[in-house]
N, C-alpha and C. Protein backbone atom coordinates (compact mmCIF):
# COMPACT_ATOMS: atom_id res chain seq x y z
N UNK A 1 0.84 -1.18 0.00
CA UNK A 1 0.00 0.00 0.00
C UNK A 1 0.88 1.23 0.00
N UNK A 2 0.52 2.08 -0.58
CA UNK A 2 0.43 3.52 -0.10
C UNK A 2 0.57 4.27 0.85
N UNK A 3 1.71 4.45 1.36
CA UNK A 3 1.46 4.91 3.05
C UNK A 3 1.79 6.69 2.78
N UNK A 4 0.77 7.43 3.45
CA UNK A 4 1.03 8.75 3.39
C UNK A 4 0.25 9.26 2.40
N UNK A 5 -0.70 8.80 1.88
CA UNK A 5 -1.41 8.79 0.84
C UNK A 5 -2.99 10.26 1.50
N UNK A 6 -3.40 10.49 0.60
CA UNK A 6 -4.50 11.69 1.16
C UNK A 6 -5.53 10.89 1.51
N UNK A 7 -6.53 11.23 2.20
CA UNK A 7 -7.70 10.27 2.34
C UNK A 7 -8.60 10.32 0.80
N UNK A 8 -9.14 8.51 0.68
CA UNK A 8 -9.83 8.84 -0.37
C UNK A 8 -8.55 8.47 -2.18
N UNK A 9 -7.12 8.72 -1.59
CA UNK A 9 -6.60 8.09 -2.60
C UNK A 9 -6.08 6.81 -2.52
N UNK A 10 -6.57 6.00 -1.59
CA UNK A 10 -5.78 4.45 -1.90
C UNK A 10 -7.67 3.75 -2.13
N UNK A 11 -6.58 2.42 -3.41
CA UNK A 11 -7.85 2.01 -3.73
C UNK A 11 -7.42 0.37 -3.41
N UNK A 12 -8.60 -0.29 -3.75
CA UNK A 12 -8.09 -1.63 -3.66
C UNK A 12 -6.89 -2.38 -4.60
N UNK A 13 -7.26 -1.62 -5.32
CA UNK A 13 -5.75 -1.92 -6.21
C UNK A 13 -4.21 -1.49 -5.72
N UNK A 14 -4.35 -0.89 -4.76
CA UNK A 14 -3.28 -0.38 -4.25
C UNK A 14 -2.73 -1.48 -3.02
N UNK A 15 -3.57 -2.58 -3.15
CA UNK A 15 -2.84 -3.61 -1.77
C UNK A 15 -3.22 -4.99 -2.75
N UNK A 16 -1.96 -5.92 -2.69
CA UNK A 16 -2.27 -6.73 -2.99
C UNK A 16 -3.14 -8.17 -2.15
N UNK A 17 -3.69 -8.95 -3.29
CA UNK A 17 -4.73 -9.65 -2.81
C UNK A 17 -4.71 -10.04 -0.95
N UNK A 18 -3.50 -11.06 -0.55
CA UNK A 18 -3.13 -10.90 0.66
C UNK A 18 -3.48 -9.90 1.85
N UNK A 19 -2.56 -8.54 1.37
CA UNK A 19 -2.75 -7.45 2.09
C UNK A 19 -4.35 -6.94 2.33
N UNK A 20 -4.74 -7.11 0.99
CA UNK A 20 -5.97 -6.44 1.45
C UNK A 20 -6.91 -7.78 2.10
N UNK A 21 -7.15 -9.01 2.05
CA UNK A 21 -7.92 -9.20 2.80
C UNK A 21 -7.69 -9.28 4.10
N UNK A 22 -6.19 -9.32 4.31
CA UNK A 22 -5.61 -8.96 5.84
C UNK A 22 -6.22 -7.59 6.62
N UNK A 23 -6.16 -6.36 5.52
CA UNK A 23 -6.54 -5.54 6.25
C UNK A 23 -8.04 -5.36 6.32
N UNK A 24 -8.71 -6.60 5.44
CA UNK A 24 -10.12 -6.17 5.20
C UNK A 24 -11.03 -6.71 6.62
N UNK A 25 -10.16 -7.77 7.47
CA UNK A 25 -10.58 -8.03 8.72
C UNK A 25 -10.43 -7.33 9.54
N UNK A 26 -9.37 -6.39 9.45
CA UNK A 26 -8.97 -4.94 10.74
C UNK A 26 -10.38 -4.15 10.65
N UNK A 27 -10.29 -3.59 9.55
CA UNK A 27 -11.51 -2.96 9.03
C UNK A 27 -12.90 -3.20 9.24
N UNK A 28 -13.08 -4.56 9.42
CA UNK A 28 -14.60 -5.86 9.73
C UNK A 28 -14.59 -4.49 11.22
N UNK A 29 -13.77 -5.30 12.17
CA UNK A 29 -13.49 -5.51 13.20
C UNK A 29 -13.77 -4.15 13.92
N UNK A 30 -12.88 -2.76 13.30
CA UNK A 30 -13.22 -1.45 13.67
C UNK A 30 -14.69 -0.71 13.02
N UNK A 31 -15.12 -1.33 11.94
CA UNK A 31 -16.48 -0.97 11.45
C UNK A 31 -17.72 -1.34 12.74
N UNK A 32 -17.06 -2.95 13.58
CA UNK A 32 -18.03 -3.10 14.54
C UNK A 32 -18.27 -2.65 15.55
N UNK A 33 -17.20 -1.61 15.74
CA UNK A 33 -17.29 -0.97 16.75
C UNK A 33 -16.18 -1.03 17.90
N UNK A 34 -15.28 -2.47 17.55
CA UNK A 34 -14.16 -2.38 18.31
C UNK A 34 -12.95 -2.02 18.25
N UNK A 35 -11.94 -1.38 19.03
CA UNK A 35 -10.85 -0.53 19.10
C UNK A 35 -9.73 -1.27 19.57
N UNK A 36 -9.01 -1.48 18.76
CA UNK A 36 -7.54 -2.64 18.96
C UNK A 36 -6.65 -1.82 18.11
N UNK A 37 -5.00 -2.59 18.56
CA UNK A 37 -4.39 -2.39 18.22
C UNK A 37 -3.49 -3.69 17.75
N UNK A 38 -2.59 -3.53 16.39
CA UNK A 38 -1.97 -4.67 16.08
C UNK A 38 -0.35 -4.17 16.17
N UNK A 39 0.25 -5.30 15.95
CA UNK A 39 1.61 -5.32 15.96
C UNK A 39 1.86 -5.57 13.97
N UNK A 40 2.13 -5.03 13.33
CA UNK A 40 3.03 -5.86 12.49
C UNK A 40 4.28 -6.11 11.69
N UNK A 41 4.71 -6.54 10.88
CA UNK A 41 6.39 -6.78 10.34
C UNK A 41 6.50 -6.97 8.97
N UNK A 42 7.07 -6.14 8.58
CA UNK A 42 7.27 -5.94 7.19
C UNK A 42 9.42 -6.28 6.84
N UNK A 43 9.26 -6.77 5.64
CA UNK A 43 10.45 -6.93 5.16
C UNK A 43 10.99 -5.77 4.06
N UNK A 44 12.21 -5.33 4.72
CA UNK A 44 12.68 -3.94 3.82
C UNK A 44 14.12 -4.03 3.27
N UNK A 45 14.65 -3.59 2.60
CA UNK A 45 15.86 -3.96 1.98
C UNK A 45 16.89 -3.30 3.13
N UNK A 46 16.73 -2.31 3.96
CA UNK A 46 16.95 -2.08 5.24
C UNK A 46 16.91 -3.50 6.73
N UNK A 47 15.78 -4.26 6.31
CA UNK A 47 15.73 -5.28 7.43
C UNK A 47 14.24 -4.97 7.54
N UNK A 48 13.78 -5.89 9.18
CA UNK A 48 12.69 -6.14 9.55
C UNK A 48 12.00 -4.72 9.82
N UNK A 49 10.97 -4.32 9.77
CA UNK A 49 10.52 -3.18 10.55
C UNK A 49 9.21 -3.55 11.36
N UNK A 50 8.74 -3.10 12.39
CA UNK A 50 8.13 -3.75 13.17
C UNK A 50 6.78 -2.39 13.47
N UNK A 51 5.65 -2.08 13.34
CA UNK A 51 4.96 -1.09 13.19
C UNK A 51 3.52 -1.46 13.75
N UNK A 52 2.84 -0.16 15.25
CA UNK A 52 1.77 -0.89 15.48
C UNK A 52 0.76 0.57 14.97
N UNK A 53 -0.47 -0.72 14.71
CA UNK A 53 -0.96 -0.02 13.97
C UNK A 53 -2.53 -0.06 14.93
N UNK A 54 -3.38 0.95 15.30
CA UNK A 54 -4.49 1.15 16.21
C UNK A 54 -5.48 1.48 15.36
N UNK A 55 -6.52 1.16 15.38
CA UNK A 55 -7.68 1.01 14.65
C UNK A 55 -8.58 1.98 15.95
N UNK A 56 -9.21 3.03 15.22
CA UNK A 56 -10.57 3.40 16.96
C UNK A 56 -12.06 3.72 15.63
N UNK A 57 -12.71 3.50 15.84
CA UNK A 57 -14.44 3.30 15.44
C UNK A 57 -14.31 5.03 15.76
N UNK A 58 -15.21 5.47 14.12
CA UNK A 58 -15.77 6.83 14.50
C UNK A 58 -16.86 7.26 14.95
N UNK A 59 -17.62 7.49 15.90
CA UNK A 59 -19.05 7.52 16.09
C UNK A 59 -19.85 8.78 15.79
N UNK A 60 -20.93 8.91 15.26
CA UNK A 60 -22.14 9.91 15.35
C UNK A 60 -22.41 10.12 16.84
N UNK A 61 -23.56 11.24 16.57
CA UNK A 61 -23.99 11.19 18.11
C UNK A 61 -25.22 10.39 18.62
N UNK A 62 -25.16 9.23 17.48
CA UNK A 62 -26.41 8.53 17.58
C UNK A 62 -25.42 7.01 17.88
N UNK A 63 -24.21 7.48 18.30
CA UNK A 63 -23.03 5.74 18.52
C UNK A 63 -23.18 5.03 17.46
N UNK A 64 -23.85 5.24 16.48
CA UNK A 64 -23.21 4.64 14.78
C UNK A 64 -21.98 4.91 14.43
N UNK A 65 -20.97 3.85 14.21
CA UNK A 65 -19.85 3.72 13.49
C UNK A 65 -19.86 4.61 12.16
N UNK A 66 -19.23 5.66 11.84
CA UNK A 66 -19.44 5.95 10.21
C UNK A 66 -17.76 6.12 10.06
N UNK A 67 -17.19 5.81 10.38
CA UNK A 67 -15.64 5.97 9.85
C UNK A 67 -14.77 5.04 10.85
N UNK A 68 -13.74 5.11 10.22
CA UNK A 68 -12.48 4.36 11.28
C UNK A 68 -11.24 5.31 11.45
N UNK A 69 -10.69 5.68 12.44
CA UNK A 69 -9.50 6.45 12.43
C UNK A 69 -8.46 5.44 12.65
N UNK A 70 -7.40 5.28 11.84
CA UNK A 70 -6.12 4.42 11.91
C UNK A 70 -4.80 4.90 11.43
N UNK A 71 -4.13 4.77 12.86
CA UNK A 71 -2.92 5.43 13.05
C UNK A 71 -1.83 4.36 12.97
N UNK A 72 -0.59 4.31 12.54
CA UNK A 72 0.75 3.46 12.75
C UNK A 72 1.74 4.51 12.66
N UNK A 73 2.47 3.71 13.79
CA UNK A 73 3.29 4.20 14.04
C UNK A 73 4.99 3.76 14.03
N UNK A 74 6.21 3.70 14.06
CA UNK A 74 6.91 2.87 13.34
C UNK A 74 7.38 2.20 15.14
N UNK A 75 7.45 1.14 15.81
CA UNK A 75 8.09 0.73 16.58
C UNK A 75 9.41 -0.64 16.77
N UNK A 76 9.84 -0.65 15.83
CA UNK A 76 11.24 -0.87 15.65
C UNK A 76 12.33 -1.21 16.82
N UNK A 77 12.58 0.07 17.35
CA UNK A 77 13.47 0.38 18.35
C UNK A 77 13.34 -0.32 19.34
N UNK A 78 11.77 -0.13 20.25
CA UNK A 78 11.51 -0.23 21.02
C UNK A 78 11.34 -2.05 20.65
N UNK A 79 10.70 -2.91 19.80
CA UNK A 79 10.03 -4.05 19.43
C UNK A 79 11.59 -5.12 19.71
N UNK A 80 12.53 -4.38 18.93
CA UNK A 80 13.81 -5.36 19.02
C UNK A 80 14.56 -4.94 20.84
N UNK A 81 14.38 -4.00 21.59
CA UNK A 81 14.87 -4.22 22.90
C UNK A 81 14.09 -5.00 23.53
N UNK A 82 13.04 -4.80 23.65
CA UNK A 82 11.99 -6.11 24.29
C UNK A 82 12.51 -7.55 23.91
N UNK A 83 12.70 -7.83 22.56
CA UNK A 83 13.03 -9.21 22.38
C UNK A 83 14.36 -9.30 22.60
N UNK A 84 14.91 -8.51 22.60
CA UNK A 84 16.64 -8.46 23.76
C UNK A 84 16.33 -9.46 25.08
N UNK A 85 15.28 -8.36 25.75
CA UNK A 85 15.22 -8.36 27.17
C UNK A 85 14.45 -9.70 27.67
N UNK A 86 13.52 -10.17 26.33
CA UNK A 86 12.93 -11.90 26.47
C UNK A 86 14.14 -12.73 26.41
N UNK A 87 14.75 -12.38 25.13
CA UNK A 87 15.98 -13.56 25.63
C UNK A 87 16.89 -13.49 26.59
N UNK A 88 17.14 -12.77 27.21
CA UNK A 88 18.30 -12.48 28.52
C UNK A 88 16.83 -13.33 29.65
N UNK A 89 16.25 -12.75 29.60
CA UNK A 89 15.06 -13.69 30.67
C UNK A 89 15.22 -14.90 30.47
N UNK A 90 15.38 -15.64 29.07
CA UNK A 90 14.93 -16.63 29.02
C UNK A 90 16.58 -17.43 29.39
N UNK A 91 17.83 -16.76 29.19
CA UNK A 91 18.87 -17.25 29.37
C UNK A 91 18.89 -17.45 30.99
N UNK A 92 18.33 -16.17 31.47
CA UNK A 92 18.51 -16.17 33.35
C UNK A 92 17.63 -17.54 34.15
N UNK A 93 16.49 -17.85 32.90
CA UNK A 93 15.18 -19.19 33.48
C UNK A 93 16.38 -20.34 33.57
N UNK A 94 16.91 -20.72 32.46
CA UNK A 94 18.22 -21.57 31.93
C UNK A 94 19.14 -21.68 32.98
N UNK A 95 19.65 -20.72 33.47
CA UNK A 95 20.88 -20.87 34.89
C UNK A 95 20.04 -21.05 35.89
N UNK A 96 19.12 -19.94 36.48
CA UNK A 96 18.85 -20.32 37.99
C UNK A 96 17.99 -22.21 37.75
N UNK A 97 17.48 -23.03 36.47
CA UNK A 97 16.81 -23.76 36.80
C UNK A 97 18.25 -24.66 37.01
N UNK A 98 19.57 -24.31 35.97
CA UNK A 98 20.40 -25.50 35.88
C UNK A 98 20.95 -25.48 37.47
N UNK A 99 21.13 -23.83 37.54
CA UNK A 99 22.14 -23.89 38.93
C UNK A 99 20.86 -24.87 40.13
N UNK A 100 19.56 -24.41 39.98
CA UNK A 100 19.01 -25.50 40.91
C UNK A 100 18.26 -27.06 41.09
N UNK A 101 18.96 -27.22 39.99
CA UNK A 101 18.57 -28.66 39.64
C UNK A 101 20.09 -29.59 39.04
N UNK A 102 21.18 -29.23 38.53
CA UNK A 102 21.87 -29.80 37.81
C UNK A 102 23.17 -29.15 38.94
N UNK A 103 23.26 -28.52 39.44
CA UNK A 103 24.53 -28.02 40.49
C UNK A 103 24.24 -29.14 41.42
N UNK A 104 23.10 -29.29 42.28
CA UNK A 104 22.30 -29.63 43.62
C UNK A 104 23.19 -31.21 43.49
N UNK A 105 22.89 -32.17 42.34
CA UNK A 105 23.33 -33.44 42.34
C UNK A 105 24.85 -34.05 42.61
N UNK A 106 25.85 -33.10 41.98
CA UNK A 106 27.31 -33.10 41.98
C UNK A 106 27.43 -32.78 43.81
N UNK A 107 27.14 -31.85 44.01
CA UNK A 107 27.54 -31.20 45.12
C UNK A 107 26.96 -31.74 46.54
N UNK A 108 25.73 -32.77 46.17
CA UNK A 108 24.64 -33.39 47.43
C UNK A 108 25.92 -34.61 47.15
N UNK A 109 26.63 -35.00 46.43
CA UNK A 109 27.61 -36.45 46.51
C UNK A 109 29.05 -36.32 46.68
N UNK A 110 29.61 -35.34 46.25
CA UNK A 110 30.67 -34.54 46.92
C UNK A 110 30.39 -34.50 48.23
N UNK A 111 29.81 -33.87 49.37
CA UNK A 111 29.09 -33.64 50.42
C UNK A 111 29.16 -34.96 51.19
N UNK A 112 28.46 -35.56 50.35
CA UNK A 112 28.46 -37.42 51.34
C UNK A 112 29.58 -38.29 51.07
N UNK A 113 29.96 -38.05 49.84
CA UNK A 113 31.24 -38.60 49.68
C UNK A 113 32.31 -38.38 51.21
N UNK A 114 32.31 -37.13 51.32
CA UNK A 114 33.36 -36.30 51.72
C UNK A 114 32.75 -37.03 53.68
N UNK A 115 31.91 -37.22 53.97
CA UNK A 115 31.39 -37.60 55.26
C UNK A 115 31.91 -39.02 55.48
N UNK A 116 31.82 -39.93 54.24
CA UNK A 116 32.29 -41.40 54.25
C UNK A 116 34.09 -41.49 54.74
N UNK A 117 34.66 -40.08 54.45
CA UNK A 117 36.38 -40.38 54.07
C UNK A 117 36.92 -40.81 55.49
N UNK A 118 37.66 -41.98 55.61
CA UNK A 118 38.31 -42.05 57.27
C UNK A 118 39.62 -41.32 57.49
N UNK A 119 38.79 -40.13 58.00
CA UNK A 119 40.33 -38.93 58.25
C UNK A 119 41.32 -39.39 59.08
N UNK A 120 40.84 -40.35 60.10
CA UNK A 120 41.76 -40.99 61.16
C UNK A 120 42.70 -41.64 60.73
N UNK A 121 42.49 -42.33 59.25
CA UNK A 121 43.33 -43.46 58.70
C UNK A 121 43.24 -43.33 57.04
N UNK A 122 44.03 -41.94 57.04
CA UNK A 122 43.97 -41.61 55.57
C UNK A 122 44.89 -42.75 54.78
N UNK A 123 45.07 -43.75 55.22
CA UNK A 123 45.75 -44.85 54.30
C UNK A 123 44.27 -45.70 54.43
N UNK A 124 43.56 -45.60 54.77
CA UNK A 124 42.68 -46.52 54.13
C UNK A 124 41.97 -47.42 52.76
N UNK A 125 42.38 -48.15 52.47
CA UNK A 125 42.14 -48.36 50.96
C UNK A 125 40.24 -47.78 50.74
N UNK A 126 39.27 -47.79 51.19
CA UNK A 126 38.53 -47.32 50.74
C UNK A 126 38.56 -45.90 50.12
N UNK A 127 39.18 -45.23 51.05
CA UNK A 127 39.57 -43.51 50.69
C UNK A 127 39.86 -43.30 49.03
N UNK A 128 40.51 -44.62 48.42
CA UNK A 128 41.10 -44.14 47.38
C UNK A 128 39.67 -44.47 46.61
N UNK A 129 38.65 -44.97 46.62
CA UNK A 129 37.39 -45.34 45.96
C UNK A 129 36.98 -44.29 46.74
N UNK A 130 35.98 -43.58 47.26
CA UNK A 130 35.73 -41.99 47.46
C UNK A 130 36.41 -41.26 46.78
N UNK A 131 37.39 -41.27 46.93
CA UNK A 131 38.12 -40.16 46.09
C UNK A 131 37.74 -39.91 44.68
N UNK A 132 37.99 -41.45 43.91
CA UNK A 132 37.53 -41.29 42.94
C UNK A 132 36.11 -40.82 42.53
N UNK A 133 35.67 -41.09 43.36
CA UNK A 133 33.89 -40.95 43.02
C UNK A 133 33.97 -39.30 43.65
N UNK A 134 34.63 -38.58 44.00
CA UNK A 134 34.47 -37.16 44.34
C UNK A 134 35.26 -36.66 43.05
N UNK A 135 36.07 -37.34 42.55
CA UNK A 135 36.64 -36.49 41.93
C UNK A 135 35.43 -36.58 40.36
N UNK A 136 34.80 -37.91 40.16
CA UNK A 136 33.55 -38.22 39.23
C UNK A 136 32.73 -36.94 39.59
N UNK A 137 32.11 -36.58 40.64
CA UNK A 137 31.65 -35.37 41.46
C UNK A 137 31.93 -34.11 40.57
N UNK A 138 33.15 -34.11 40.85
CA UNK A 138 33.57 -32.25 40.93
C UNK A 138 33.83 -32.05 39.18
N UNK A 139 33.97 -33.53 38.15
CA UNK A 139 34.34 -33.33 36.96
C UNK A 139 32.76 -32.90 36.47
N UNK A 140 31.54 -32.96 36.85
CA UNK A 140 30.31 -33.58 36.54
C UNK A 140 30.01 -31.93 36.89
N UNK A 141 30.36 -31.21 38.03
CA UNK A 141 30.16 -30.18 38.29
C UNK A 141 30.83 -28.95 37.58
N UNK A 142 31.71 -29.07 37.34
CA UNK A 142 32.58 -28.51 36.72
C UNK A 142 32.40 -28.29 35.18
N UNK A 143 31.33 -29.18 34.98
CA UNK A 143 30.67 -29.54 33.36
C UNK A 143 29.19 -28.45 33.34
N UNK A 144 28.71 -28.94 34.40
CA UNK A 144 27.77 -27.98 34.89
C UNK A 144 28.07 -26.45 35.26
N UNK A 145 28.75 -25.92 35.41
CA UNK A 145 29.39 -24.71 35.76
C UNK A 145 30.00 -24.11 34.36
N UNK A 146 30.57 -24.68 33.53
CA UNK A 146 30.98 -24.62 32.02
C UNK A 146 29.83 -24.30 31.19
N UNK A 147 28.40 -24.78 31.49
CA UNK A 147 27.09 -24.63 30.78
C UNK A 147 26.46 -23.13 30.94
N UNK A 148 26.49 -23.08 32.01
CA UNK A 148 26.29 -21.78 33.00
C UNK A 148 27.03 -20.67 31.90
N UNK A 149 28.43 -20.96 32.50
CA UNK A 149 29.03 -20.22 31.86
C UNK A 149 28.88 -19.37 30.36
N UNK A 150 28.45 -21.20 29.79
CA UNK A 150 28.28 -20.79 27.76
C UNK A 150 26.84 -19.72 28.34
N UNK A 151 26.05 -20.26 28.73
CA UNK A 151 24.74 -19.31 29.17
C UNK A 151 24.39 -17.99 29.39
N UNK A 152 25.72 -17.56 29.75
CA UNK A 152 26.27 -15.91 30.10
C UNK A 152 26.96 -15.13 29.08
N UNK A 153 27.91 -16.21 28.33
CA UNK A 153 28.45 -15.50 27.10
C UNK A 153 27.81 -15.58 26.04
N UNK A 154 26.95 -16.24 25.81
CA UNK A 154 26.34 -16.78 24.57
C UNK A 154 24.56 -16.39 24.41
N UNK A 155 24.05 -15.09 24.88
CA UNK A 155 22.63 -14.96 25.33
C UNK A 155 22.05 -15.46 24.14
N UNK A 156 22.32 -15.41 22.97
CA UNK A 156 21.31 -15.86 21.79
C UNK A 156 20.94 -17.54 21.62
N UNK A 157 22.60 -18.46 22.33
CA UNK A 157 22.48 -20.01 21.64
C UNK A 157 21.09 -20.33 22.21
N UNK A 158 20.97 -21.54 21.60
CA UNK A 158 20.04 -22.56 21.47
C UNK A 158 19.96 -23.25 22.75
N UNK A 159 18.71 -23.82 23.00
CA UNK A 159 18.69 -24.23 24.30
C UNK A 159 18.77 -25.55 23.61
């Protein structure tokens, strides 16, 4: 379409088939009397642009609909910091669930490991089987802490 156009000069030929029955439901919708607003996204040789567009019903003084006033406006700026600020949320859901679910296991067996060790008789041959299984522990944690990590440098990867 035509944007910036005078009232009265865009015609149906001016949106293709798509567009216009897309906008021919905005239109349904504010003819009935209801007042919304949309989000939408267009592709530009510039990139995405992101633009909301508010529909409000014109009324007589008899509350008959006889026009629609519809405004857009370009929101861009604001549309791509929000989806910044979803993915940093969604990276922060990612650590506090790993740090409290995937830390808790290494560190609850480290912990008991470490209660089993006979400090009295550090030549004990069992000690050297704990050990190992702490050191299974702290490699397992240490894997877990490395995830974290990618989690902090990496806000965009893939979960």
């Amino acid at each position: 379409a035509k944007f910036g156009t005078q009232e009265g000069a865009l015609t149906r030929g001016d949106f293709d088939k798509d567009r216009f029955q897309e906008w021919a439901v905005y239109y349904q919708r504010a003819f009935a009397g209801e007042t919304f607003k949309i989000v939408r996204s267009t592709e530009t040789p510039e990139g995405k642009v992101y633009e909301e567009v508010s529909f409000n019903p014109i009324r007589n003084k008899n509350q008959e609909v006889i026009g629609i006033s519809c405004f857009a406006r370009d929101i861009t700026a604001a549309y791509l910091h929000i989806q910044q600020i979803e993915t940093q949320n969604e990276q922060l859901r990612k650590i506090a669930w790993t740090q409290s679910h995937e830390l808790r296991l290494p560190v609850a067996n480290i912990l008991g490991l470490s209660e089993l060790v006979d400090q009295e008789n550090c030549g004990n041959p069992a000690n050297r089987e704990l050990l190992k299984l702490m050191i299974k522990s702290v490699t397992q944690l240490d894997q877990v802490i490395r995830k974290i990590t990618g989690y902090t440098s990496n806000p965009t990867s893939p979960s």
